[in-house]
Protein backbone atom coordinates (compact mmCIF):
# COMPACT_ATOMS: atom_id res chain seq x y z
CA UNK A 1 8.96 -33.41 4.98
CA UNK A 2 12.32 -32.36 3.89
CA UNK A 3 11.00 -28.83 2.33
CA UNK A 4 9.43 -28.62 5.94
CA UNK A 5 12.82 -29.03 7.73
CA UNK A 6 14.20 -26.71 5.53
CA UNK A 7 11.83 -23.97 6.44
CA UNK A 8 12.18 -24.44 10.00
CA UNK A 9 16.19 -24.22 9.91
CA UNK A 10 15.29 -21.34 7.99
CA UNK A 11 12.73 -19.59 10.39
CA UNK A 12 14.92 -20.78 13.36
CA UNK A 13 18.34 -19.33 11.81
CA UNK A 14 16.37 -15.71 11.10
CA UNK A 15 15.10 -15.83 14.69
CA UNK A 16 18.40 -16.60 15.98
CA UNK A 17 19.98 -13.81 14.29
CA UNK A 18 17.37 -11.48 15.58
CA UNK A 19 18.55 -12.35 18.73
CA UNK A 20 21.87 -12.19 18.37
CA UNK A 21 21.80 -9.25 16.45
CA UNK A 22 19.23 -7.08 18.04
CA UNK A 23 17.78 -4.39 15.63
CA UNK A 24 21.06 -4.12 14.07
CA UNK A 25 20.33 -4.51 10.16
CA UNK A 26 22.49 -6.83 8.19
CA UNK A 27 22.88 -4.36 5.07
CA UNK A 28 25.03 -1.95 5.04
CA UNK A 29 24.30 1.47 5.65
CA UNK A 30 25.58 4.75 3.51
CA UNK A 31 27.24 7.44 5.37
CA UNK A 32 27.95 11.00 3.93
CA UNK A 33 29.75 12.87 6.77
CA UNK A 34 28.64 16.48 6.49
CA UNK A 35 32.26 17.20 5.62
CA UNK A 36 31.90 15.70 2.16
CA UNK A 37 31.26 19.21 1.05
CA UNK A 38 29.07 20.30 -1.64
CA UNK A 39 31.08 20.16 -4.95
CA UNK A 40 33.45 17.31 -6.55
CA UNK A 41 35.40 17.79 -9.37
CA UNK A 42 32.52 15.75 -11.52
CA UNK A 43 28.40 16.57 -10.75
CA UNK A 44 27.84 13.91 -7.85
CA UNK A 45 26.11 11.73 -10.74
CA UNK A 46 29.09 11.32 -12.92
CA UNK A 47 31.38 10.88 -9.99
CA UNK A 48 29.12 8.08 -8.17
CA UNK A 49 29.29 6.07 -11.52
CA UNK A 50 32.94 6.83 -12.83
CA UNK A 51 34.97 7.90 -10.14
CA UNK A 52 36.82 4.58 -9.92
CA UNK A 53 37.57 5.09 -13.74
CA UNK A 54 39.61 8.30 -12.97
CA UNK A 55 41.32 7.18 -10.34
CA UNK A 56 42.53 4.26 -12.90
CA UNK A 57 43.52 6.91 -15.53
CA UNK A 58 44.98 9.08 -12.77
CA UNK A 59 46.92 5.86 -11.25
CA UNK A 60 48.19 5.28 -14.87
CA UNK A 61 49.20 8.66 -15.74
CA UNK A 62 51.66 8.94 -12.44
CA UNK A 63 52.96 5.57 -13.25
CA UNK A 64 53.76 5.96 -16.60
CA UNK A 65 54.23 10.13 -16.92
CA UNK A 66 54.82 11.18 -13.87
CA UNK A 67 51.80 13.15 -12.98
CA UNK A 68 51.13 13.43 -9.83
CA UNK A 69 48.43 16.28 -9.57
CA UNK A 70 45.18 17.06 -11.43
CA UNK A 71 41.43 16.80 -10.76
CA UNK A 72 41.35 13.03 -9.93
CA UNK A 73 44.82 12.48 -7.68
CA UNK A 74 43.99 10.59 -4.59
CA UNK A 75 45.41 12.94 -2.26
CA UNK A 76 42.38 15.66 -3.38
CA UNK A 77 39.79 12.47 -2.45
CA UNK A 78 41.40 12.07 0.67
CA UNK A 79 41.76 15.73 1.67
CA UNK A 80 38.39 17.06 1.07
CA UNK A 81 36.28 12.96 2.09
CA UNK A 82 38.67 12.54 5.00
CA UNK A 83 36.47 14.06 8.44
CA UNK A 84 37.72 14.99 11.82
CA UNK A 85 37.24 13.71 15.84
CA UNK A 86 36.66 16.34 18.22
CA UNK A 87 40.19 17.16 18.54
CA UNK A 88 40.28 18.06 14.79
CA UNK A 89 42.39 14.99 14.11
CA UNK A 90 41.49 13.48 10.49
CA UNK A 91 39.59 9.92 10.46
CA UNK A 92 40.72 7.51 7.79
CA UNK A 93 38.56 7.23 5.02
CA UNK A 94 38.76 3.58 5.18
CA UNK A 95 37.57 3.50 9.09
CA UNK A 96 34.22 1.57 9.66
CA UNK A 97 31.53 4.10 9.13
CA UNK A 98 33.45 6.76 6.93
CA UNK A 99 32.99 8.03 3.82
CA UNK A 100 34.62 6.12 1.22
CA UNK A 101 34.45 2.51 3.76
CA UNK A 102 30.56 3.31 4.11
CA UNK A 103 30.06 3.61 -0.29
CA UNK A 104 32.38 0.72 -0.87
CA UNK A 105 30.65 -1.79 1.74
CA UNK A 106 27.24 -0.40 0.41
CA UNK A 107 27.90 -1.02 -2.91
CA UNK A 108 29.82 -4.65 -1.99
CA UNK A 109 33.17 -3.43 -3.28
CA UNK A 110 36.34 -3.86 -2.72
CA UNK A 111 39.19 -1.10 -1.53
CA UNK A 112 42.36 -1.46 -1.97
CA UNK A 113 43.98 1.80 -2.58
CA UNK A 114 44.12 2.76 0.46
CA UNK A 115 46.74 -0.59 0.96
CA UNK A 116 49.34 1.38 -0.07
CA UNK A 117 48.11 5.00 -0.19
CA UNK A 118 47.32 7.73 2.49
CA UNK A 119 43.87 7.46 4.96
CA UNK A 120 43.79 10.77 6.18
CA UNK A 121 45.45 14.17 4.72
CA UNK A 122 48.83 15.27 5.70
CA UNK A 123 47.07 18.84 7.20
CA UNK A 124 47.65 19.25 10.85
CA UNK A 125 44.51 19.73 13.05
């Protein structure tokens, strides 16, 4: 009886959600804007796997030496991921449905550069 209950509260919470929810899927979806452009500094392999590793190595190099340019610096993410509204105004990269928001909810993980740190490039549109 009690494995029955459970089914039902199941079946009854997944048609409730339906319901509420439409045809709108649960999982999150990936977006690549066609703005991403066709070349990183890494092949897209290498940076899908390790990009969060250079940005760590990048972080530590401006904290520590005072680097503040080179292949992985935040600011080059941000200016070539960032894409624009129809008035050519840049979209954070953190805004639902962007870039680097859609790959980090996809993959269930956490942002928090972008705390402290730049959304959207400093070029005018």
């Amino acid at each position: 009886m009690r494995n029955l209950c459970q089914g039902l509260i199941v079946v009854m919470a997944a048609a409730f959600s339906t319901a509420v929810m439409g045809s709108q899927s649960l999982s999150p979806t990936l977006v690549i804007p066609d703005s991403a452009g066709d070349a990183c500094v890494e092949p897209v392999d290498v940076i899908r796997r390790q990009h969060s590793r250079f940005l760590f190595e990048q972080r530590d190099a401006t904290v520590h030496q005072g680097i503040r340019d080179g292949n992985y610096s935040l600011i080059g993410c941000v200016e070539c991921h960032a894409t624009r509204d129809s008035n050519g105004y840049p979209v954070p990269v953190n805004a639902a449905g962007q870039f680097c928001e859609s790959c980090h909810m996809f993959t269930g993980v956490s942002m928090d550069c972008f705390d402290c740190h730049a959304t959207t490039p400093d070029s005018p549109p």
